[in-house]
Structure formats: C-alpha cells, structure tokens
C-alpha atoms as a PDB file:
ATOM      1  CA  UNK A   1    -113.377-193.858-149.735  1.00  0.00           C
ATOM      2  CA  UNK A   2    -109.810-194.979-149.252  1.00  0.00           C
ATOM      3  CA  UNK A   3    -107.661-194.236-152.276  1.00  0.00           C
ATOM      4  CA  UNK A   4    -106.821-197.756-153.155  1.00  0.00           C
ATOM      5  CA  UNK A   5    -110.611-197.515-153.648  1.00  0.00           C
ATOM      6  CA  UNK A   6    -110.096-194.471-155.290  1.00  0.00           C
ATOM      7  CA  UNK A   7    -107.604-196.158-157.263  1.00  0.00           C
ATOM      8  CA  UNK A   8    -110.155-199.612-158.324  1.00  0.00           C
ATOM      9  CA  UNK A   9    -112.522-197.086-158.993  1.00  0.00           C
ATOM     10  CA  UNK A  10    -110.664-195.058-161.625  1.00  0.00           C
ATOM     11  CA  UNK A  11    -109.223-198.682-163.238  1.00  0.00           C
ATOM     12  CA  UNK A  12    -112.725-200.150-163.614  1.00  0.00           C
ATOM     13  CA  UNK A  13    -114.184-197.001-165.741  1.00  0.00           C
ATOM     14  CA  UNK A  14    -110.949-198.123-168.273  1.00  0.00           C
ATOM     15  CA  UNK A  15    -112.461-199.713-170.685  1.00  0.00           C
ATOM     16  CA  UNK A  16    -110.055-200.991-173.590  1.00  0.00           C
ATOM     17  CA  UNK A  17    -110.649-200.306-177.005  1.00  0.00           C
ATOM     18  CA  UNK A  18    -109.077-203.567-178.146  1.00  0.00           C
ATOM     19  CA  UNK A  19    -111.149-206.899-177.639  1.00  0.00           C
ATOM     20  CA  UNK A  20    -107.900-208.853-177.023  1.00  0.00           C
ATOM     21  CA  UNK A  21    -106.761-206.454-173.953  1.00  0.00           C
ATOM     22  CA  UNK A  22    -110.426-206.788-172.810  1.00  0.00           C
ATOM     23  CA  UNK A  23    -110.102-210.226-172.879  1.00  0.00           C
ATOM     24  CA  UNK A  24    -106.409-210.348-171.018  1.00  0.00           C
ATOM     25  CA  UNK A  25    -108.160-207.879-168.285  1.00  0.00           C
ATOM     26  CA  UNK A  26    -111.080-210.063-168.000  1.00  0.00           C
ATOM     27  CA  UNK A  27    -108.977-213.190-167.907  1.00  0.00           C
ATOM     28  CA  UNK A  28    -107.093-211.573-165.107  1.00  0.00           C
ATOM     29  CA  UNK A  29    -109.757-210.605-163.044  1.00  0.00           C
ATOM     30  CA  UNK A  30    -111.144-213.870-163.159  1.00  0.00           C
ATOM     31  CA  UNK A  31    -108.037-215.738-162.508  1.00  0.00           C
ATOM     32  CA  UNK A  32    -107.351-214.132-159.388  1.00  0.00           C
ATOM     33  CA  UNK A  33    -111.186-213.374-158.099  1.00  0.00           C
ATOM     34  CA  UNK A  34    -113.643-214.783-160.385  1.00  0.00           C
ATOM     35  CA  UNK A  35    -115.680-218.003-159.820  1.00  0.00           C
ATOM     36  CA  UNK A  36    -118.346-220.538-161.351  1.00  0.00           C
ATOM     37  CA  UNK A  37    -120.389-222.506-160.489  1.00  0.00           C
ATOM     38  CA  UNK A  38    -123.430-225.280-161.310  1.00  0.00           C
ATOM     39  CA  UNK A  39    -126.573-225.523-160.451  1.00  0.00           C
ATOM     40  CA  UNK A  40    -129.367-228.699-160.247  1.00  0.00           C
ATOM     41  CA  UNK A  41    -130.405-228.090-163.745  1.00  0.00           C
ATOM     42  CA  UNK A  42    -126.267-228.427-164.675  1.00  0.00           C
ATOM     43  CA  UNK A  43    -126.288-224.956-165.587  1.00  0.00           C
ATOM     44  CA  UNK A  44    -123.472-222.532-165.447  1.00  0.00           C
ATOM     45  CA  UNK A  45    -123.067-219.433-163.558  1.00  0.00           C
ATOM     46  CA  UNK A  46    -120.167-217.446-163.059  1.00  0.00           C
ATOM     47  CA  UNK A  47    -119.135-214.508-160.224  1.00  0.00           C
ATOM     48  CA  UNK A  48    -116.548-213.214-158.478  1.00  0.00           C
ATOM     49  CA  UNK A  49    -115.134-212.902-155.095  1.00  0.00           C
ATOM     50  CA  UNK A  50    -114.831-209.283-154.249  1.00  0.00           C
ATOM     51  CA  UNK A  51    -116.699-206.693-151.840  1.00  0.00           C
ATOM     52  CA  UNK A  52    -115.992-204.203-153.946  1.00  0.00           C
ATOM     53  CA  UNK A  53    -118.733-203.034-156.604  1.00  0.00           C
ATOM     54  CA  UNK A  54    -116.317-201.639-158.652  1.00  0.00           C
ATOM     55  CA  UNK A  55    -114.297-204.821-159.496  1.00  0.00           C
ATOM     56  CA  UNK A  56    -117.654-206.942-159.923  1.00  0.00           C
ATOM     57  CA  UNK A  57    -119.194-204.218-162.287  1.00  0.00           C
ATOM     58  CA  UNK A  58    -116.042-203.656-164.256  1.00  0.00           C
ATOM     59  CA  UNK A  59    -116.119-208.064-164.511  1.00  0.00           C
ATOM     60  CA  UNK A  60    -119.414-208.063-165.480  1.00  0.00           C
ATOM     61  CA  UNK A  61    -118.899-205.240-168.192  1.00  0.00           C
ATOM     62  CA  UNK A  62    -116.011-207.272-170.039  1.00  0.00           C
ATOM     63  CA  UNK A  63    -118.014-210.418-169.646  1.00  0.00           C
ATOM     64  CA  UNK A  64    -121.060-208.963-171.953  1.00  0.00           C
ATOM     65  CA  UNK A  65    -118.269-206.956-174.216  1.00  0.00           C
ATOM     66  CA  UNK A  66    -116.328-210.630-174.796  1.00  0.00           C
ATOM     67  CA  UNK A  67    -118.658-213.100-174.493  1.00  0.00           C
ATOM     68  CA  UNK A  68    -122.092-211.371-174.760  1.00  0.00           C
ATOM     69  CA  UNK A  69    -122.650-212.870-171.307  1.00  0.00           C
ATOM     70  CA  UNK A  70    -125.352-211.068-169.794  1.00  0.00           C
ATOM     71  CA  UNK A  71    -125.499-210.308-166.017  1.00  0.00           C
ATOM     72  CA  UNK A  72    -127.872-213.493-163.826  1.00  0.00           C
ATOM     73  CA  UNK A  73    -127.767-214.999-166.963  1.00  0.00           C
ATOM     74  CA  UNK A  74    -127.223-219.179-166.696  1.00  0.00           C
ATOM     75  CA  UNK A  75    -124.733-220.559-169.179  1.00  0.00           C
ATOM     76  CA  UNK A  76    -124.885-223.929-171.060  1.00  0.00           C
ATOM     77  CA  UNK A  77    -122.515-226.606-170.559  1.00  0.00           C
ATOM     78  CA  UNK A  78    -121.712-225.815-174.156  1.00  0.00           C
ATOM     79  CA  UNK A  79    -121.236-221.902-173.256  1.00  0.00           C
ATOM     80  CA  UNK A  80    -119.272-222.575-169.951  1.00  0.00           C
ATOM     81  CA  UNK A  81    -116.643-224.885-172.060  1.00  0.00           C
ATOM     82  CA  UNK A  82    -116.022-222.299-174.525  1.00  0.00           C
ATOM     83  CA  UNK A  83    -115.841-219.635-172.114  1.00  0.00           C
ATOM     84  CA  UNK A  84    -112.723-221.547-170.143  1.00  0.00           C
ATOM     85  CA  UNK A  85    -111.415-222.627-173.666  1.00  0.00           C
ATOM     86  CA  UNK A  86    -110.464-219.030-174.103  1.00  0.00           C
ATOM     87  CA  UNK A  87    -110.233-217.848-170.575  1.00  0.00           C
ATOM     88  CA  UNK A  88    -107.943-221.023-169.163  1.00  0.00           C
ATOM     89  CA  UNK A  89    -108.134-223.311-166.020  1.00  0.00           C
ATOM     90  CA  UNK A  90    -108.851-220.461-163.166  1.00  0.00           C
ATOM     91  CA  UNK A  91    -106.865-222.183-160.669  1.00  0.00           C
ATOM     92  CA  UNK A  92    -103.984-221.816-162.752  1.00  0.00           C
ATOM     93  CA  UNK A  93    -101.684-218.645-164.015  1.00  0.00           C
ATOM     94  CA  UNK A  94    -103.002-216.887-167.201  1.00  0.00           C
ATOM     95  CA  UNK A  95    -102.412-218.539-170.311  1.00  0.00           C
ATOM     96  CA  UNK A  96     -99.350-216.698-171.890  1.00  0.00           C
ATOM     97  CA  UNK A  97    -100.754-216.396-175.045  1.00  0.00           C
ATOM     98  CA  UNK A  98    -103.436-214.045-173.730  1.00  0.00           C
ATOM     99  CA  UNK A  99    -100.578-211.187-172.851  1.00  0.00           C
ATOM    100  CA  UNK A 100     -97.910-211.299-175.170  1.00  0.00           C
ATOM    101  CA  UNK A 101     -98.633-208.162-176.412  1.00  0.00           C
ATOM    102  CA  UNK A 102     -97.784-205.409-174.294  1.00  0.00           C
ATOM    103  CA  UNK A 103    -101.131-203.679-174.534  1.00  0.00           C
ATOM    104  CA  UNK A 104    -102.193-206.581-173.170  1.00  0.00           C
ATOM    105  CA  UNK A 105     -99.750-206.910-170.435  1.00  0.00           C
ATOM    106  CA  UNK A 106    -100.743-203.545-169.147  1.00  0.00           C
ATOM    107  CA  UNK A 107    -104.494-204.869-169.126  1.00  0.00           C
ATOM    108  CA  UNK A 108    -103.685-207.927-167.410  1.00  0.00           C
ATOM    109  CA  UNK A 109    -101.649-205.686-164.069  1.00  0.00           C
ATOM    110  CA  UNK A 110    -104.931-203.529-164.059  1.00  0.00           C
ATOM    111  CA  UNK A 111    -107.093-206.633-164.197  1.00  0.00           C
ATOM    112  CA  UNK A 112    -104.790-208.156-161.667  1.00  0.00           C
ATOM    113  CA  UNK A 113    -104.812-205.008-159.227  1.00  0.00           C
ATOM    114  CA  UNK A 114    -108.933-204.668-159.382  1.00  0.00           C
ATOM    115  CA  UNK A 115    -109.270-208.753-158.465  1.00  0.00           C
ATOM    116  CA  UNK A 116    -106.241-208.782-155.429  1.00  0.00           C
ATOM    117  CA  UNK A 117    -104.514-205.294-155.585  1.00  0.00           C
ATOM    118  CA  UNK A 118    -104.593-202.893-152.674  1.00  0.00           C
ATOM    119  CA  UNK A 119    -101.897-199.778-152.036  1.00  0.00           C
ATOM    120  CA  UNK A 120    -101.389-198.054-148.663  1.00  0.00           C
ATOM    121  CA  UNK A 121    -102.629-194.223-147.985  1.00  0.00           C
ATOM    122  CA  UNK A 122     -99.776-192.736-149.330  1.00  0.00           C
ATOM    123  CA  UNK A 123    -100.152-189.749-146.706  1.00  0.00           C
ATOM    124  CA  UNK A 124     -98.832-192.685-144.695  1.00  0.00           C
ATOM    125  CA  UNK A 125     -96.266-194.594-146.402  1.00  0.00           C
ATOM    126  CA  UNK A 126     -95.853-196.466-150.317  1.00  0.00           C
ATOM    127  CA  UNK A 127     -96.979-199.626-150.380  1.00  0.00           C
ATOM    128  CA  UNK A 128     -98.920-201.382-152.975  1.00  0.00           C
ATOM    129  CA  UNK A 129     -99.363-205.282-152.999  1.00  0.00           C
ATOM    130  CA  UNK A 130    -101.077-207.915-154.810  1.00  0.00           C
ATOM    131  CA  UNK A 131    -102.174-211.258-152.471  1.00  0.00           C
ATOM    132  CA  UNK A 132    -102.362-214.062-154.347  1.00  0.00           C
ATOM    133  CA  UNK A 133    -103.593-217.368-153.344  1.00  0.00           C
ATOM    134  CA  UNK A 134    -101.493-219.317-155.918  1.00  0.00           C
ATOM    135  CA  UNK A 135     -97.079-218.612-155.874  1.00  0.00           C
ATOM    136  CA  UNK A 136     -97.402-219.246-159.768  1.00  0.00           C
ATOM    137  CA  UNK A 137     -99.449-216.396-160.330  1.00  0.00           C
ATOM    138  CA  UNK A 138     -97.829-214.535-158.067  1.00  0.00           C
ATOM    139  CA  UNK A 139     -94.675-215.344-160.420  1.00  0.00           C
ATOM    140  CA  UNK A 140     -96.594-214.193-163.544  1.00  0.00           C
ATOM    141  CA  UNK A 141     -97.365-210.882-162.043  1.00  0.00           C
ATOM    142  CA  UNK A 142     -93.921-210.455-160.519  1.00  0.00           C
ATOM    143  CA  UNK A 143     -92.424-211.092-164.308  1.00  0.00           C
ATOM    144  CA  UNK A 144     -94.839-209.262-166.141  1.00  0.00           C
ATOM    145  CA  UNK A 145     -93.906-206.126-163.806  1.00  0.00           C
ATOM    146  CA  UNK A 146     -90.574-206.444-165.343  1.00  0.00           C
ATOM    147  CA  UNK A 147     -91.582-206.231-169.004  1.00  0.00           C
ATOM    148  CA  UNK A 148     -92.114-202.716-167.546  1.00  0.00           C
ATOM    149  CA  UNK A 149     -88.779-202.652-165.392  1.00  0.00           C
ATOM    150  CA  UNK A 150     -90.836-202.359-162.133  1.00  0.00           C
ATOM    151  CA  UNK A 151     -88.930-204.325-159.444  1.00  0.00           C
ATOM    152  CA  UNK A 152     -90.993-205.929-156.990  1.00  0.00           C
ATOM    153  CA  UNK A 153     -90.803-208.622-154.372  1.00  0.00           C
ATOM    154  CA  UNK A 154     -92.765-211.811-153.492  1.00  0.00           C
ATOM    155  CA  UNK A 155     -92.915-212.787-149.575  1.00  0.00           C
ATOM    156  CA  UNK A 156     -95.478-215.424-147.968  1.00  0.00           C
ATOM    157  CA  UNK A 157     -98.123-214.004-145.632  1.00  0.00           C
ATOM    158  CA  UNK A 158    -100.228-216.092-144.086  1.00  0.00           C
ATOM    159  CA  UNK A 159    -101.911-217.776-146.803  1.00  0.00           C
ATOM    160  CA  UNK A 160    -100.735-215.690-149.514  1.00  0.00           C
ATOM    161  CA  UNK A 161     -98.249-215.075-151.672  1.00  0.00           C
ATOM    162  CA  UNK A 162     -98.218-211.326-151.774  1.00  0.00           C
ATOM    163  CA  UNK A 163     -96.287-209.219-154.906  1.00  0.00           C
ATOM    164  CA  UNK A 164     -95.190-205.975-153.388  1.00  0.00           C
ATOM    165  CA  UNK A 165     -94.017-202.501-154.429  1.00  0.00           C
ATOM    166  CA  UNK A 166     -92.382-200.472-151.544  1.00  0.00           C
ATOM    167  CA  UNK A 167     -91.053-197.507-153.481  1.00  0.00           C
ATOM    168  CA  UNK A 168     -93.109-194.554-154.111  1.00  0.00           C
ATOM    169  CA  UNK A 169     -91.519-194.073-157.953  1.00  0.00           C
ATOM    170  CA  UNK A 170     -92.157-197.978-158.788  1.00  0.00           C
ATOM    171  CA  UNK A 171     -96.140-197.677-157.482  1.00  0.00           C
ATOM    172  CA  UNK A 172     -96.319-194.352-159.707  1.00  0.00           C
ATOM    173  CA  UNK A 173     -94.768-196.575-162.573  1.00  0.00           C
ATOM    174  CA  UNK A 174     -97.142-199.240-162.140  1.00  0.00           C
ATOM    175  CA  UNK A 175    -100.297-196.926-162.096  1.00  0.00           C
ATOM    176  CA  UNK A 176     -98.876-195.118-164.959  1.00  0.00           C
ATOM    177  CA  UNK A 177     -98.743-198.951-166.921  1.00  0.00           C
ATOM    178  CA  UNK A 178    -102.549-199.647-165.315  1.00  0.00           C
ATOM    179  CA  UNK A 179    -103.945-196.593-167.018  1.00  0.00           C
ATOM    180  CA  UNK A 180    -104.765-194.564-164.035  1.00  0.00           C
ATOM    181  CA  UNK A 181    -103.698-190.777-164.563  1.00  0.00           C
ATOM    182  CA  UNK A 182    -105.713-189.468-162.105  1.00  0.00           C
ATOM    183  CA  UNK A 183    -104.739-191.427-159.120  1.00  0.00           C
ATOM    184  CA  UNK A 184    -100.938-190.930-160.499  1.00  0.00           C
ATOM    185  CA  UNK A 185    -101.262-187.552-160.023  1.00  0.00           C
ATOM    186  CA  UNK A 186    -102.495-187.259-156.898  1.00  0.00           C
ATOM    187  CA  UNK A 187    -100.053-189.425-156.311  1.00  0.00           C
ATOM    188  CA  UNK A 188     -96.866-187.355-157.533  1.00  0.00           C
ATOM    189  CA  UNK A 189     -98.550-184.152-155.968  1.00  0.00           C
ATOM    190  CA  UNK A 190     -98.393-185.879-152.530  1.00  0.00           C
ATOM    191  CA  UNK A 191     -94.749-187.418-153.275  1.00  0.00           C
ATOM    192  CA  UNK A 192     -93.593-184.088-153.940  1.00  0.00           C
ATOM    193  CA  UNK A 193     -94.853-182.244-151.110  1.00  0.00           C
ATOM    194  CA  UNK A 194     -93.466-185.019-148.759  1.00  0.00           C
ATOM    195  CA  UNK A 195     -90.083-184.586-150.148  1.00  0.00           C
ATOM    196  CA  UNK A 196     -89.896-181.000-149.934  1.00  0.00           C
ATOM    197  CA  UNK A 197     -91.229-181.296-146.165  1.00  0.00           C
ATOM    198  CA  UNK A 198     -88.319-183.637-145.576  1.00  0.00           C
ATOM    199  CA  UNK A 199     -85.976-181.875-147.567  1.00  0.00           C
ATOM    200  CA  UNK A 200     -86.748-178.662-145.464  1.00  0.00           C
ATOM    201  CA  UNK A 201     -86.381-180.384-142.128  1.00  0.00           C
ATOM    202  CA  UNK A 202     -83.381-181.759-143.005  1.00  0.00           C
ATOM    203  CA  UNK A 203     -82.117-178.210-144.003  1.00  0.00           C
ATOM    204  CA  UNK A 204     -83.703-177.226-140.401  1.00  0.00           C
ATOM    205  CA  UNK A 205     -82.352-179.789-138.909  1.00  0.00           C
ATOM    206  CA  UNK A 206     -78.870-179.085-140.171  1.00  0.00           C
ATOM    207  CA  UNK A 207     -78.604-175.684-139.232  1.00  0.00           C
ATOM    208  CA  UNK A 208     -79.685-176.290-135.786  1.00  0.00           C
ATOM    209  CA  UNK A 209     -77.166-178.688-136.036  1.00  0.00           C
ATOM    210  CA  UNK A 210     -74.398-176.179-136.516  1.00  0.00           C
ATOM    211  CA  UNK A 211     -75.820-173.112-134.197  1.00  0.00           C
ATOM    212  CA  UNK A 212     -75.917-175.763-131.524  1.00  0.00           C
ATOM    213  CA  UNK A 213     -71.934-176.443-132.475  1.00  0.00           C
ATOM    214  CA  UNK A 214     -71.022-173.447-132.723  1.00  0.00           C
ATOM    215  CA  UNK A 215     -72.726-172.353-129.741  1.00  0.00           C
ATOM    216  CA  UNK A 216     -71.396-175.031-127.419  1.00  0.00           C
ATOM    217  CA  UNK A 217     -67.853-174.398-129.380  1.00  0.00           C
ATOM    218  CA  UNK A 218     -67.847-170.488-128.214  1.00  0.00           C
ATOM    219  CA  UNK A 219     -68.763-171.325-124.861  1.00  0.00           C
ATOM    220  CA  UNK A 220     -66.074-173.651-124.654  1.00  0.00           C
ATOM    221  CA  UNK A 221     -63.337-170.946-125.540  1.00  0.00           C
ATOM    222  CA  UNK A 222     -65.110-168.793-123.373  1.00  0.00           C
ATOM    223  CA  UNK A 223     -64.435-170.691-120.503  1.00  0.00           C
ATOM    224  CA  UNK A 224     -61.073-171.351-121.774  1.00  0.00           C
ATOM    225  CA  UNK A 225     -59.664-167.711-121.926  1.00  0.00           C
ATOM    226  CA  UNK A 226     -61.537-166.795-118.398  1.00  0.00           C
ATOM    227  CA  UNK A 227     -59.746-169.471-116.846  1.00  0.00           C
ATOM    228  CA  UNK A 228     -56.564-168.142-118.462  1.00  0.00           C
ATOM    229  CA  UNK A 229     -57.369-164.217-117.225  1.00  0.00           C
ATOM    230  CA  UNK A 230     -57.461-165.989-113.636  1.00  0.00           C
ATOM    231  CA  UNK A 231     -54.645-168.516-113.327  1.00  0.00           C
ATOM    232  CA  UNK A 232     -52.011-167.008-116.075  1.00  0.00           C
ATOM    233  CA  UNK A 233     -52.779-163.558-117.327  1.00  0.00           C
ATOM    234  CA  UNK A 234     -53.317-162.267-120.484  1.00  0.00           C
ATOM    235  CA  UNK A 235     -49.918-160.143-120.211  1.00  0.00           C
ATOM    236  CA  UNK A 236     -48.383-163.348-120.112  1.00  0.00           C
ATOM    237  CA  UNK A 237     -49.663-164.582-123.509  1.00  0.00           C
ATOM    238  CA  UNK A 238     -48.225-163.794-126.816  1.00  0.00           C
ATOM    239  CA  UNK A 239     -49.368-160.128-128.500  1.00  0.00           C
ATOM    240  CA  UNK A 240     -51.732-162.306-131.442  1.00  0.00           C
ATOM    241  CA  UNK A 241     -53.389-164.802-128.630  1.00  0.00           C
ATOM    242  CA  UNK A 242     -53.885-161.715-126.141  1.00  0.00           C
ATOM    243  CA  UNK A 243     -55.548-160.281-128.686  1.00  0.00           C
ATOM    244  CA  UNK A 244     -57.515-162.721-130.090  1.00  0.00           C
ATOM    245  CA  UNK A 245     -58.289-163.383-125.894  1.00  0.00           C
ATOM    246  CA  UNK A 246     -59.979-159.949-125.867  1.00  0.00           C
ATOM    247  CA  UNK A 247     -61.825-160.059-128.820  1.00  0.00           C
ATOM    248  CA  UNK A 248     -63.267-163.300-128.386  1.00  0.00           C
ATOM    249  CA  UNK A 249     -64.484-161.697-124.473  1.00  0.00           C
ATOM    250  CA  UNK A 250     -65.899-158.924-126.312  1.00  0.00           C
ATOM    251  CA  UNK A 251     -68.066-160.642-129.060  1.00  0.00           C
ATOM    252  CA  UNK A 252     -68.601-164.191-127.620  1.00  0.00           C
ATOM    253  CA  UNK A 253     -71.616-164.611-129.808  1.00  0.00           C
ATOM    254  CA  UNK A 254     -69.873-164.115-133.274  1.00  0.00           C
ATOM    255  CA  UNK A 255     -68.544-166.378-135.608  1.00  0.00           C
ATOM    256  CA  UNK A 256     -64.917-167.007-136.311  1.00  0.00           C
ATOM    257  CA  UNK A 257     -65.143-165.006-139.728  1.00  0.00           C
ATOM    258  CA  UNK A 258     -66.765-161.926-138.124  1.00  0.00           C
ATOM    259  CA  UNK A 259     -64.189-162.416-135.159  1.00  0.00           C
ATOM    260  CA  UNK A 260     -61.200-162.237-137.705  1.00  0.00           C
ATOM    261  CA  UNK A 261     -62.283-158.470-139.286  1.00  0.00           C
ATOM    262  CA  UNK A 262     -62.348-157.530-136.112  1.00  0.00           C
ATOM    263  CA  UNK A 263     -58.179-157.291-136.425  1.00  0.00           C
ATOM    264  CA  UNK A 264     -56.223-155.061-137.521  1.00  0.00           C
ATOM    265  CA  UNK A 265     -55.270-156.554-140.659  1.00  0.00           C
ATOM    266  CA  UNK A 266     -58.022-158.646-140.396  1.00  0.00           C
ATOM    267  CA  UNK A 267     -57.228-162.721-140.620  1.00  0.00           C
ATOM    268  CA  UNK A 268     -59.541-165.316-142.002  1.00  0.00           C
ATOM    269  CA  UNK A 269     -61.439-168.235-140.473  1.00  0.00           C
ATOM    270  CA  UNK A 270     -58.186-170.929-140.157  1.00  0.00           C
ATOM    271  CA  UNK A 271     -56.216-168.086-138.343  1.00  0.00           C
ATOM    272  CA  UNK A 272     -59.174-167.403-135.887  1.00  0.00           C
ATOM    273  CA  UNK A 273     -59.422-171.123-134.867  1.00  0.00           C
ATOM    274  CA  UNK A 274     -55.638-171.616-134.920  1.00  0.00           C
ATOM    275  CA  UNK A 275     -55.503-168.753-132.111  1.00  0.00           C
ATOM    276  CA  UNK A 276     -58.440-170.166-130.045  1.00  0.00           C
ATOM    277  CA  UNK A 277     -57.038-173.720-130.088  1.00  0.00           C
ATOM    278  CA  UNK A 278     -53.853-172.365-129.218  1.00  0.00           C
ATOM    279  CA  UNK A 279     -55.540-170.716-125.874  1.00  0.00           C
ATOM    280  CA  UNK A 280     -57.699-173.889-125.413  1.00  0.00           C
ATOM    281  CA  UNK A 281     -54.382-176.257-125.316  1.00  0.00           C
ATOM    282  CA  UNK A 282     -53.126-173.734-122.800  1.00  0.00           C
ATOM    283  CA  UNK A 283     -55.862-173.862-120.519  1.00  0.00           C
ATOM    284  CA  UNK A 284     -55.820-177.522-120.872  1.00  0.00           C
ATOM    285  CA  UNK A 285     -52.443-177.635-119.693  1.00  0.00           C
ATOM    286  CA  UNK A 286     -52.586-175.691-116.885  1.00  0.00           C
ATOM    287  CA  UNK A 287     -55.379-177.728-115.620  1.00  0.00           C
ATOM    288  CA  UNK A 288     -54.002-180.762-115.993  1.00  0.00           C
END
C-alpha cells in the first residue's frame, strides 16, 4: 500500500467523539466525493466517488452515526431534503456554519484529504495536494489551512484546482491537525534521516572540497619553487623564502600550519602563505 493509502487508512479509523465534527467530516467528504442519486420509484440513494474502501467505509460510518442512514438503504424524498438541509448544496463549498469551531475545522481537512487528498512517497520528495473540481472549495480549504498557519498554494491542473503543500514541516503540520500520529511519525523519522544524510554529504562534500584546494594549491607552489631552483637559485632568494623553499620541497603534502613549526621559531599560517606567495609572484615574473 502506498502511504498516502497508509495515510486514508489511519484518517478513516478517526472517529470523532463530537456529533458536530462528525457531521463537518461527513459534510466534507461528501462535498468533495459524495453523490446521490434517484431512482424510478423517486427514491433517494446516496454514494461516493472514490476507489478507495477506506474513504467509502469511513462515509458510510458517519452517515449511520449522523443520520442513522443505513448502508443500500433508499431514502425518502422527505429524508433526502433533510439530509441536504444540514449537509448543504454538494456542488457548492461547505456551509461555514458547519466549521466554525476549530474541532471542526480539523474534521473538515481530514474529511477533505480522505474525499480528494493524496501526498507523495516521502522517500521521494514532500508533496501533498488536494484536487478539487470546484476553485471555491479549493478557496475554503486553502483558508481553513490558515486557521492553522499552514501556507499552501492553489494552481490549475487540468481540470482541477489543486491545494498544495510542498514543504515537508507544513505536510507534518497538516497531518498533525488531521489526527494522524502514526503516519506523522513515520513521517518525521524519514525527515530526519534525510536531513542528516544531506547534512553529512554536505560535510563530505565540503571537505573534499578543501583537500582538493589544498591539494591543487601545494602543487601549484611546488611547481613554483622548482622552477625557481632551475632558472634563479635558491642562493639568490632571501634567507626566510630560501627557507620556506626547502621546507615546502621537503613536506609538499603538509599543510601551511604544520609547514610553519617546522621553523625555527616557528611562524603561523598568514606567515607561511605570505612566503609562498612571495615565491609564486617570483616565478610568475620570471616567466612572464
């Protein structure tokens, strides 16, 4: 199973304690994947539009614990009338009055994310959307993310209006609002090991970084001072850049600090690379 299914599967075993957040999930779910219909007789029967068992079983669940509406049951015109009195006009955005409370705002994301909610493998990458057929409902979602200070996005796909989340501490904020420990910690556990992969890499990376620098500097003042030895002559130079010459042809693999106790006083780092530079704009010169 894929964890967004994962995920679904985790929010539909939620079941609120509260009949008005059952009713702002359930009015959620069937806003953005729920459907009726009527038969010959001019009876009522209401679904939803979902492959996933999950969602449909979690629906189904809030419909008998709301309504008392019993699964293959038909409804009366009656019923059915009552039913959208409360619920609200499907095609359109919840009715506000549903979620003002924000136990009931939390019910309505993790309605929301079983009816049109899927996130991304987050081995792979964070993402977490919701697709939305309607841009007013994609509005509602985007706003009610905010009562919660999660900043998300709304771009047109296709036929969609899809609500996104790209950052990995936003999607663990949003979970953490839908109810869903479980999948929240499986999802920190993963963020953290990514981040200390990267943040080790970059620490690799770094230090190859410098080796490689340092490395390609030494060979540089290697070159330097042999080309001095051949077309000047170290009795030529000064006594401090003769001897730094020597030293640097006798160690060429150490670093400036371990180069500098090698005198006698020993000199720091800025004294090292003053000499060498010194040698290097001499060579320089001569070739040119």
């Amino acid at each position: 199973m894929s964890f967004s299914g994962e995920v679904k599967e985790e929010l539909a075993r939620h079941i609120s304690n509260a009949r008005h957040c059952q009713i702002a999930e359930l009015a959620a779910i069937m806003h953005f994947c729920g459907q009726y219909g009527q038969d010959e007789r001019g009876s009522f029967t209401i679904g939803f539009q979902t492959e996933n068992e999950a969602v449909v079983r979690k629906g189904f669940t809030l419909l008998k614990k709301t309504f008392n509406i019993e699964t293959g049951l038909s409804l009366e015109n009656s019923e059915m009338q009552e039913f959208l009195q409360k619920i609200g006009n499907f095609e359109e955005p919840v009715n506000g009055m549903l979620i003002k409370n924000s136990c009931c705002k939390r019910a309505f994301l993790r309605g929301a994310f079983l009816g049109v909610g899927s996130i991304s493998d987050p081995q792979k990458g964070y993402h977490l959307e919701f697709a939305c057929t309607d841009e007013e409902k994609a509005k509602q979602l985007q706003e009610v993310m905010g009562f919660f200070d999660i900043e998300s996005k709304i771009i047109f796909r296709k036929k969609y209006y899809v609500v996104y989340l790209k950052e990995g501490a936003c999607i663990v904020d949003l979970l953490n609002v839908c109810e869903a420990p479980v999948s929240l910690m499986r999802l920190e556990n993963l963020r953290i090991l990514k981040e200390m992969r990267n943040s080790v890499n970059r620490r690799v990376n770094c230090e190859t970084a410098n080796i490689a620098k340092t490395v390609n500097a030494a060979s540089r003042q290697m070159d330097d001072i042999e080309y001095l030895e051949v077309h000047y002559g170290f009795q030529n130079l000064p006594e401090s850049l003769q001897q730094m010459a020597e030293i640097r042809l006798e160690h060429p693999d150490m670093s400036l600090k371990e180069l500098g106790e090698c005198f006698d006083p020993p000199i720091g780092k800025s004294g090292v690379n003053h000499r060498l530079r010194k040698l290097s704009e001499l060579a320089d010169k001569l070739r040119g």
